[in-house]
C-alpha atoms as a PDB file:
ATOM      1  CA  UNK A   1       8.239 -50.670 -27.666  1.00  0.00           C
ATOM      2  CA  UNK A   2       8.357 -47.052 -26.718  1.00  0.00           C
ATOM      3  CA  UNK A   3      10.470 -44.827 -29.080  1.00  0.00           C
ATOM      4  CA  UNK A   4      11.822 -41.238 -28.751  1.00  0.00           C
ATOM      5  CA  UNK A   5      11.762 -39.514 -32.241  1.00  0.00           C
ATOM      6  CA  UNK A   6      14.090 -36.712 -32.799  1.00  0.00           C
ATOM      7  CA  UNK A   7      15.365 -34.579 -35.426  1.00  0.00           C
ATOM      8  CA  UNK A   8      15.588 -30.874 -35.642  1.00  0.00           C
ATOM      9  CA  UNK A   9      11.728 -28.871 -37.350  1.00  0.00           C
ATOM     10  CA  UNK A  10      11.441 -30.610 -41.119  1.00  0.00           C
ATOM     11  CA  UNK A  11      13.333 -33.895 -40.837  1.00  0.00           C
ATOM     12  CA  UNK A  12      10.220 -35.868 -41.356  1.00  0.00           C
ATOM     13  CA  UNK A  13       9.424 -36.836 -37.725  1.00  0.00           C
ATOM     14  CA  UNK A  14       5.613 -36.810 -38.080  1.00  0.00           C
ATOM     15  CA  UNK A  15       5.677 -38.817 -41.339  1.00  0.00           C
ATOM     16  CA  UNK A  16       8.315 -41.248 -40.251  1.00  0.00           C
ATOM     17  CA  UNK A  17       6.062 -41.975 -37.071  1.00  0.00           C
ATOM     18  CA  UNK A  18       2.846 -42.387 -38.556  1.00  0.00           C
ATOM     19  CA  UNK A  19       4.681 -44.927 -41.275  1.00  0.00           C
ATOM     20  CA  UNK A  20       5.532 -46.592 -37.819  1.00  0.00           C
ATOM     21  CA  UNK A  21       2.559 -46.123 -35.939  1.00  0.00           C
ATOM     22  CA  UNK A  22       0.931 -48.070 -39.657  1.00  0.00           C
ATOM     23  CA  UNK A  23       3.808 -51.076 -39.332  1.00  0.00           C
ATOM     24  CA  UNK A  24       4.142 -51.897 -35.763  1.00  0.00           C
ATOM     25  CA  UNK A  25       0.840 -50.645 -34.228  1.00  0.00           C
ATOM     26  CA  UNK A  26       2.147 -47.498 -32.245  1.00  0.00           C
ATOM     27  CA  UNK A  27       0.697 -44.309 -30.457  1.00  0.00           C
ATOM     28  CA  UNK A  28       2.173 -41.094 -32.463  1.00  0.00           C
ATOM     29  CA  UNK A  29       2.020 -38.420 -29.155  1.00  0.00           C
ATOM     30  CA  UNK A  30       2.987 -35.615 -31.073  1.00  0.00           C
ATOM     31  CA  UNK A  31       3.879 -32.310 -29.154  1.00  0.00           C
ATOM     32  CA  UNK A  32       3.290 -30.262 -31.796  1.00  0.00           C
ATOM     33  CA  UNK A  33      -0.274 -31.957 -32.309  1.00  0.00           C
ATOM     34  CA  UNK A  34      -0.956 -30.981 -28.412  1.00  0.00           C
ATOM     35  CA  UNK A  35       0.319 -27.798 -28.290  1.00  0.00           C
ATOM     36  CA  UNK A  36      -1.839 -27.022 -31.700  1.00  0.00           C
ATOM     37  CA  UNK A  37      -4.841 -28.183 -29.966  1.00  0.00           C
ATOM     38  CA  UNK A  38      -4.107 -26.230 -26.778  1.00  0.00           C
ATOM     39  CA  UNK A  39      -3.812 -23.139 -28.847  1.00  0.00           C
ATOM     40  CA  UNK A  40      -7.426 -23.996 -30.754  1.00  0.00           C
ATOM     41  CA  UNK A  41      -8.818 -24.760 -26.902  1.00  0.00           C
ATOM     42  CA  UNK A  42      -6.970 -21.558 -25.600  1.00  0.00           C
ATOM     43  CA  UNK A  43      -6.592 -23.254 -22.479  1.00  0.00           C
ATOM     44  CA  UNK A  44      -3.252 -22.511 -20.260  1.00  0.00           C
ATOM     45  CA  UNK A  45      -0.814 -24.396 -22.081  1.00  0.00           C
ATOM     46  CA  UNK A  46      -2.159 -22.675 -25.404  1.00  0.00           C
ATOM     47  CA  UNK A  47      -2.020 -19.519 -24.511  1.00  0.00           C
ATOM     48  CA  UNK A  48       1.493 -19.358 -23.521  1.00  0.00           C
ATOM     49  CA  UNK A  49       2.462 -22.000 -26.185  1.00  0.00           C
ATOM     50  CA  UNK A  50       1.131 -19.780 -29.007  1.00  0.00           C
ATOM     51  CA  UNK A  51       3.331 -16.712 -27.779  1.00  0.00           C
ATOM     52  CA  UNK A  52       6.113 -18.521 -27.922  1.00  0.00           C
ATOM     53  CA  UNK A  53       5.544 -21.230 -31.239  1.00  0.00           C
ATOM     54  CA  UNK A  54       5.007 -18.296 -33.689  1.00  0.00           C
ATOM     55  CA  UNK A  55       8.200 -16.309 -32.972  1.00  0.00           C
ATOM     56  CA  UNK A  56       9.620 -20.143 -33.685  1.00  0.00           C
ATOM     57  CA  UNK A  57      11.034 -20.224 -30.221  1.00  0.00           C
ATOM     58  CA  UNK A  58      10.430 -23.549 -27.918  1.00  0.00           C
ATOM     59  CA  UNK A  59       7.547 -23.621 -25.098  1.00  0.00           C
ATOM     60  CA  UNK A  60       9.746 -23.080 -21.545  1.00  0.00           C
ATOM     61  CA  UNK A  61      10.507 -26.656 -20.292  1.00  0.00           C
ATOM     62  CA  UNK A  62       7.995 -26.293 -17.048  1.00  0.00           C
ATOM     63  CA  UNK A  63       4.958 -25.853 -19.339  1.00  0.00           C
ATOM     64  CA  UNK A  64       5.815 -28.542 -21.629  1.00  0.00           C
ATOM     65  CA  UNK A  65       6.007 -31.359 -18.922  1.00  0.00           C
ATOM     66  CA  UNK A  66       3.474 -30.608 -17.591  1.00  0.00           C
ATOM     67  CA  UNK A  67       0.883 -30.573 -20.288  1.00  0.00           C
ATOM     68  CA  UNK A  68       3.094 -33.876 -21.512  1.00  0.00           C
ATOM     69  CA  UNK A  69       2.669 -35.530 -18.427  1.00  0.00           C
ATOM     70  CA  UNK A  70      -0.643 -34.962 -17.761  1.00  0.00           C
ATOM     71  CA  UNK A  71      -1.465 -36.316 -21.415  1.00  0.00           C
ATOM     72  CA  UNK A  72       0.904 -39.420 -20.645  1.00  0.00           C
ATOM     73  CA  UNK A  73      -0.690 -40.369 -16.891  1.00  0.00           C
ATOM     74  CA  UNK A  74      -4.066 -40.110 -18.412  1.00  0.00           C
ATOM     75  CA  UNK A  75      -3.304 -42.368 -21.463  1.00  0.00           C
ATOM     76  CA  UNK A  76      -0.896 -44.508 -21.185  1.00  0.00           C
ATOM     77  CA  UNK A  77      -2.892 -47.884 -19.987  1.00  0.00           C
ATOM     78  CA  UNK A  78      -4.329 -47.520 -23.682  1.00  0.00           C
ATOM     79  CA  UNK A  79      -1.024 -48.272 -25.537  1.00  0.00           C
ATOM     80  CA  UNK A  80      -0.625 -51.388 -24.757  1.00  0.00           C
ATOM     81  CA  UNK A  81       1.978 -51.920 -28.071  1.00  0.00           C
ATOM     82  CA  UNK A  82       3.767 -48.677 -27.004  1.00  0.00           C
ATOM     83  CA  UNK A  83       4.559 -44.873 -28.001  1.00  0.00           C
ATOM     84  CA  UNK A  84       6.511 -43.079 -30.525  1.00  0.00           C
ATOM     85  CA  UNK A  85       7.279 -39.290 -28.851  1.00  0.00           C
ATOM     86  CA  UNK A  86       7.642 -37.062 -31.651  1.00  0.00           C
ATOM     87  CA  UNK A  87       9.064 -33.306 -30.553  1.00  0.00           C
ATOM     88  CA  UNK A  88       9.679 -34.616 -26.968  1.00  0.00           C
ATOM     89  CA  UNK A  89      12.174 -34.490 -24.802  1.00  0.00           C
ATOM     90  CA  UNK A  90      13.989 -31.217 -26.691  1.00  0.00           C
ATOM     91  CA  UNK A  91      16.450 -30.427 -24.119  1.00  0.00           C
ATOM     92  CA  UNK A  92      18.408 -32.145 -21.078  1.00  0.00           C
ATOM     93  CA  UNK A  93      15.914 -30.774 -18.264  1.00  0.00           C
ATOM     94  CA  UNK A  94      12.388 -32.502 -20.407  1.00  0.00           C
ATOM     95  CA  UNK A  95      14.969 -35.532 -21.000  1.00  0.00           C
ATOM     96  CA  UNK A  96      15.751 -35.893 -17.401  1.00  0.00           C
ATOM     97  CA  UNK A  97      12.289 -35.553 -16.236  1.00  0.00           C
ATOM     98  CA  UNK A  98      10.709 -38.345 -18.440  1.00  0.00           C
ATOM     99  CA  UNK A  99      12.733 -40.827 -16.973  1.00  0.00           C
ATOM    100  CA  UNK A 100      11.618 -39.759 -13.523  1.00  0.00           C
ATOM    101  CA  UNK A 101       8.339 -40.234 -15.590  1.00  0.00           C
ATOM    102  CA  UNK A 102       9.369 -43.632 -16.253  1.00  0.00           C
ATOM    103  CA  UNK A 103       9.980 -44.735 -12.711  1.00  0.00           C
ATOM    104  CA  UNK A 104       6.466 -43.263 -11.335  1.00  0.00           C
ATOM    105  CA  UNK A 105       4.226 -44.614 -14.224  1.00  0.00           C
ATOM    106  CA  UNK A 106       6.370 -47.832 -14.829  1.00  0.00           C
ATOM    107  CA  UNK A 107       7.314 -47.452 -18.477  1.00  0.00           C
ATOM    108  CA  UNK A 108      10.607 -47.500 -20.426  1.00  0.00           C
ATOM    109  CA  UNK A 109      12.126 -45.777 -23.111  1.00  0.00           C
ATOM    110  CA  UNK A 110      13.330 -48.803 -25.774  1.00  0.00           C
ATOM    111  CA  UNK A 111      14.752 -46.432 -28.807  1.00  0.00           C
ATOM    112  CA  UNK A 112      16.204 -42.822 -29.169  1.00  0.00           C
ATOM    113  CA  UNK A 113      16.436 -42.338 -32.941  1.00  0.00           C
ATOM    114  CA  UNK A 114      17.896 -39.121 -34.310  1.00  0.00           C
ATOM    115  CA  UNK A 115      16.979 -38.206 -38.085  1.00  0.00           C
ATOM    116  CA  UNK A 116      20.556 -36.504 -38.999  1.00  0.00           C
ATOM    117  CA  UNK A 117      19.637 -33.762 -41.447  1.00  0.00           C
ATOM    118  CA  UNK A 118      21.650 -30.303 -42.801  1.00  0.00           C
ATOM    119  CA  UNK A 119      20.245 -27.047 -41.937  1.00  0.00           C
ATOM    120  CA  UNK A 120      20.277 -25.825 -45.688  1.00  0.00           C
ATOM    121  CA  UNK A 121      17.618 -28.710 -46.514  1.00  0.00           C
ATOM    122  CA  UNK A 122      15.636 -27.687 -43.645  1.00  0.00           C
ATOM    123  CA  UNK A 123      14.992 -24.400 -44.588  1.00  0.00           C
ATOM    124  CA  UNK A 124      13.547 -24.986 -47.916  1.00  0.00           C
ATOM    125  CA  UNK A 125      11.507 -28.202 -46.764  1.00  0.00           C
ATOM    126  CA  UNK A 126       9.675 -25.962 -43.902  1.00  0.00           C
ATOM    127  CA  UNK A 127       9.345 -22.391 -45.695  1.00  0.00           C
ATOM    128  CA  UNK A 128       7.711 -24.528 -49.211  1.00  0.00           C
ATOM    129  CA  UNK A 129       4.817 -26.211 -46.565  1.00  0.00           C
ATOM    130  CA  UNK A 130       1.596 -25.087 -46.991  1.00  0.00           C
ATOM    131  CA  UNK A 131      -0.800 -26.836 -44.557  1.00  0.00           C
ATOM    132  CA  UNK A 132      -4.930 -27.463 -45.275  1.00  0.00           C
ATOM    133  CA  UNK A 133      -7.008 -25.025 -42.582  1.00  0.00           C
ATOM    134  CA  UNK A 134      -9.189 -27.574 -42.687  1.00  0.00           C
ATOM    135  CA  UNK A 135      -8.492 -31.055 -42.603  1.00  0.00           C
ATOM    136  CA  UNK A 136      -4.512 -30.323 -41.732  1.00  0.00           C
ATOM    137  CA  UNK A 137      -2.858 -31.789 -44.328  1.00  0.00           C
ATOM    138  CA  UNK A 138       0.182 -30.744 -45.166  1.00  0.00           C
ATOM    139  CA  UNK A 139       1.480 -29.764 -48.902  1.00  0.00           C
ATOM    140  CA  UNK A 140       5.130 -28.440 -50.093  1.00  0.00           C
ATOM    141  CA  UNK A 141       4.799 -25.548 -53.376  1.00  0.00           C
ATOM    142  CA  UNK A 142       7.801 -27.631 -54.594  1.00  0.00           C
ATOM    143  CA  UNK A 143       7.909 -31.655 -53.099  1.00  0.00           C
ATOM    144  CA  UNK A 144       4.345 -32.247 -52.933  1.00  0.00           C
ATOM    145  CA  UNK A 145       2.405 -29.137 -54.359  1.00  0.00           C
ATOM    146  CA  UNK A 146      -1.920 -29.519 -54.606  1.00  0.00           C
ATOM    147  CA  UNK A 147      -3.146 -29.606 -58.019  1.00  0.00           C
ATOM    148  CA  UNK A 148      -4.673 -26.482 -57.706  1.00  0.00           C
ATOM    149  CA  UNK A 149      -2.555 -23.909 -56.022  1.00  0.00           C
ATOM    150  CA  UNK A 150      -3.741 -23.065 -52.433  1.00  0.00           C
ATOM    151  CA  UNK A 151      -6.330 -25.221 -52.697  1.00  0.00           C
ATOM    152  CA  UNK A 152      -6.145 -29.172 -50.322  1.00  0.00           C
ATOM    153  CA  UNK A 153      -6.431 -31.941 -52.450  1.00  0.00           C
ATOM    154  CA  UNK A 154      -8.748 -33.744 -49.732  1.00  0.00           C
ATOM    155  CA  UNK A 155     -11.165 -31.465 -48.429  1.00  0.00           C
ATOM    156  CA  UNK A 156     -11.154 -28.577 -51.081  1.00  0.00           C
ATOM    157  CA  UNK A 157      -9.715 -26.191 -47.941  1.00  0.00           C
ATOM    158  CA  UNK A 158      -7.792 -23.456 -48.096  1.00  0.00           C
ATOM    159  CA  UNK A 159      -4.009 -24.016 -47.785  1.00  0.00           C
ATOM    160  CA  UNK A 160      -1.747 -21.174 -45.900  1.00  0.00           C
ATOM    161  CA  UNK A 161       1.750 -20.915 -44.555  1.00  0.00           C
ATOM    162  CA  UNK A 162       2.250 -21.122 -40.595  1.00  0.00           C
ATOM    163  CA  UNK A 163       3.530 -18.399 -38.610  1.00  0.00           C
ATOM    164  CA  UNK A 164       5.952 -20.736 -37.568  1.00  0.00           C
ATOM    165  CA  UNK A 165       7.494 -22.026 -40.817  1.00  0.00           C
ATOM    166  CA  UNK A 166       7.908 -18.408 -42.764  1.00  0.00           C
ATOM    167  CA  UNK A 167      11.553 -18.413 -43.698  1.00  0.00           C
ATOM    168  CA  UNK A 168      12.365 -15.933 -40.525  1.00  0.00           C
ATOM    169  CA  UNK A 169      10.976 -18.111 -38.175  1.00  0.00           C
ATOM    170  CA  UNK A 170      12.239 -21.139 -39.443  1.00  0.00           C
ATOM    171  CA  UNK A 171      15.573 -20.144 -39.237  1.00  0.00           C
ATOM    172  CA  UNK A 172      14.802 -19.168 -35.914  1.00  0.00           C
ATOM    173  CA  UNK A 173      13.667 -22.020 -35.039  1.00  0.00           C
ATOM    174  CA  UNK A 174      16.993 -23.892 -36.003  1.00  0.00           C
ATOM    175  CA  UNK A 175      19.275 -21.768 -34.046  1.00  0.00           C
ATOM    176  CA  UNK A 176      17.012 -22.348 -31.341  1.00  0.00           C
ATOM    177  CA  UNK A 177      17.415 -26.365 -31.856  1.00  0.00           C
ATOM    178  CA  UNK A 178      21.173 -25.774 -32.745  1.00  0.00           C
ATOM    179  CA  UNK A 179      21.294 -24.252 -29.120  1.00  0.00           C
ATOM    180  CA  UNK A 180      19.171 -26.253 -26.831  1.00  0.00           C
ATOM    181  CA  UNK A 181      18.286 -29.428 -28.294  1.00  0.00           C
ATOM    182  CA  UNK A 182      21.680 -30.373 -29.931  1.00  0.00           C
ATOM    183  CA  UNK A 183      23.562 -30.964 -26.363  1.00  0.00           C
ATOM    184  CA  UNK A 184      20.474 -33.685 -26.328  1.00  0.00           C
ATOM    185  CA  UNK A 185      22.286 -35.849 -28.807  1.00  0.00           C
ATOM    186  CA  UNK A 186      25.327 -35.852 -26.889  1.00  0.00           C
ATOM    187  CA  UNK A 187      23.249 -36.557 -23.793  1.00  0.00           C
ATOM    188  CA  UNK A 188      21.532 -39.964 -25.309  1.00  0.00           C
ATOM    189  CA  UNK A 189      25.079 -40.798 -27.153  1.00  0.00           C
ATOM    190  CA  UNK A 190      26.760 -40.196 -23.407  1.00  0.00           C
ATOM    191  CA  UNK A 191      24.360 -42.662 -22.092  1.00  0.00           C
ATOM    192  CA  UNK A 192      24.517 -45.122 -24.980  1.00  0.00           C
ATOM    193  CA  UNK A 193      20.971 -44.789 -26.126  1.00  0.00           C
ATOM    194  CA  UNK A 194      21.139 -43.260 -29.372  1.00  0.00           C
ATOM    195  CA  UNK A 195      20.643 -44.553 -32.925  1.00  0.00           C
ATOM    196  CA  UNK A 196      21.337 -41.799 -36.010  1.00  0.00           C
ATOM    197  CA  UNK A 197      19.323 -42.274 -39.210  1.00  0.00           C
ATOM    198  CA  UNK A 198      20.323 -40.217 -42.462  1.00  0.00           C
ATOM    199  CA  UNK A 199      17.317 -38.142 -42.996  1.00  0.00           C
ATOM    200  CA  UNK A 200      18.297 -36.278 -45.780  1.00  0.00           C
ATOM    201  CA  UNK A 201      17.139 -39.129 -48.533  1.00  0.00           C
ATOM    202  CA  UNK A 202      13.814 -40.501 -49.643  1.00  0.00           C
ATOM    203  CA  UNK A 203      10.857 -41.505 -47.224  1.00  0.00           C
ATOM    204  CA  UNK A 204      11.116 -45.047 -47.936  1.00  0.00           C
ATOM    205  CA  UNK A 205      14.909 -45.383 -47.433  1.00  0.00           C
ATOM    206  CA  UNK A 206      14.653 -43.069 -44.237  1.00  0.00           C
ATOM    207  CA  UNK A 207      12.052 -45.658 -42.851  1.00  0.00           C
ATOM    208  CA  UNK A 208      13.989 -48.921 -44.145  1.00  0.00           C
ATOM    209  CA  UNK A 209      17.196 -47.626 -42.051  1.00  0.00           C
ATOM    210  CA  UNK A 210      14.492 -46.802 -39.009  1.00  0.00           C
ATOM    211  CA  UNK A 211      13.386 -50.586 -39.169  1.00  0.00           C
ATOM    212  CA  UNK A 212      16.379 -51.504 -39.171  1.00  0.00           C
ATOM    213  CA  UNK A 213      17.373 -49.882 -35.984  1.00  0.00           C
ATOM    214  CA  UNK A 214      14.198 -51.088 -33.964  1.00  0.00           C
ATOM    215  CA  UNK A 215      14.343 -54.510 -35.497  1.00  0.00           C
ATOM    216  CA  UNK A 216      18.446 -55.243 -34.536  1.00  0.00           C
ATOM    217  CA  UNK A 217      17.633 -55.154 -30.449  1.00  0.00           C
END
């Protein structure tokens, strides 16, 4: 099954994925992931990905299917159990052009699941990460803080705050999703495609009502 995974910055997409990716034996393609490793390459889609990413504004629409395309026509005959798209589409036009996607590389889109959060939770769960320079894990100063302060409890790296999740940019970043990725709900819901899972409660409740929705079909 092939799943679209949205939710606006801090629902818990990534870790809802990879507890999905564990269960039913899924490709997380992560945007964020290959937009991050653009940046490190500094290759086109970094460069002008980074510009926009640490102001917490979203990478123009052209730029972003095209680096997701090219990453989906060179991979997808490995997923042969199917994909979990975490941070794409984000608006109409990327929605529209992945089912054009569908028709030329012969795939379809089985689930659009929308973690259903409030913006006041969002702000504290993205300005209290602190991720691991090193190995990339991710910490929260309050949820999920390291046992010793800055310091990753796996690799012994040092732990900073992204540019994009300072408390500026964050809010940015959710008047930016408020603005062009919202009318996206009401595009899936339109077309009868989309499920809505409460995000704002534990992880394991969050991923019993996502089971739920992929295991009623």
């Amino acid at each position: 099954m092939n799943i679209i995974l949205m939710g606006p910055p801090g629902a818990g997409k990534g870790t809802q994925a990879k507890k999905l990716v564990e269960k039913y034996g899924l490709v997380q393609i992560s945007t964020g992931d290959l937009f991050r490793a653009a940046i490190k390459e500094q290759n086109k889609f970094g460069v002008i990905a980074n510009y926009f990413i640490q102001y917490g504004y979203l990478v123009p629409d052209d730029f972003t299917n095209e680096m997701v395309y090219d990453y989906l026509k060179e991979h997808l005959p490995e997923y042969k159990n199917g994909f979990i798209l975490d941070g794409f589409p984000r608006t109409v036009v990327q929605a529209r052009e992945l089912e054009s996607w569908c028709k030329e590389l012969g795939f379809n889109i089985d689930f659009v699941v929308n973690l259903d959060i409030p913006s006041e939770v969002l702000v504290k769960r993205l300005s209290g990460r602190r991720t691991c320079k090193n190995c990339g894990t991710t910490f929260h100063v309050e949820f999920n803080p390291p046992k010793v302060e800055g310091v990753c409890d796996v690799c012994g790296g040092e732990l900073y705050q992204r540019a994009d999740e300072s408390e500026e940019a964050v809010k940015v970043r959710l008047d930016t999703y408020e603005k062009q990725t919202r009318p996206l709900i009401d595009y899936y819901k339109m077309k009868g495609q989309l499920s809505i899972v409460n995000g704002n409660q534990s992880m394991a409740d969050v991923f019993h009502d996502l089971e739920a929705v992929l295991e009623d079909k």
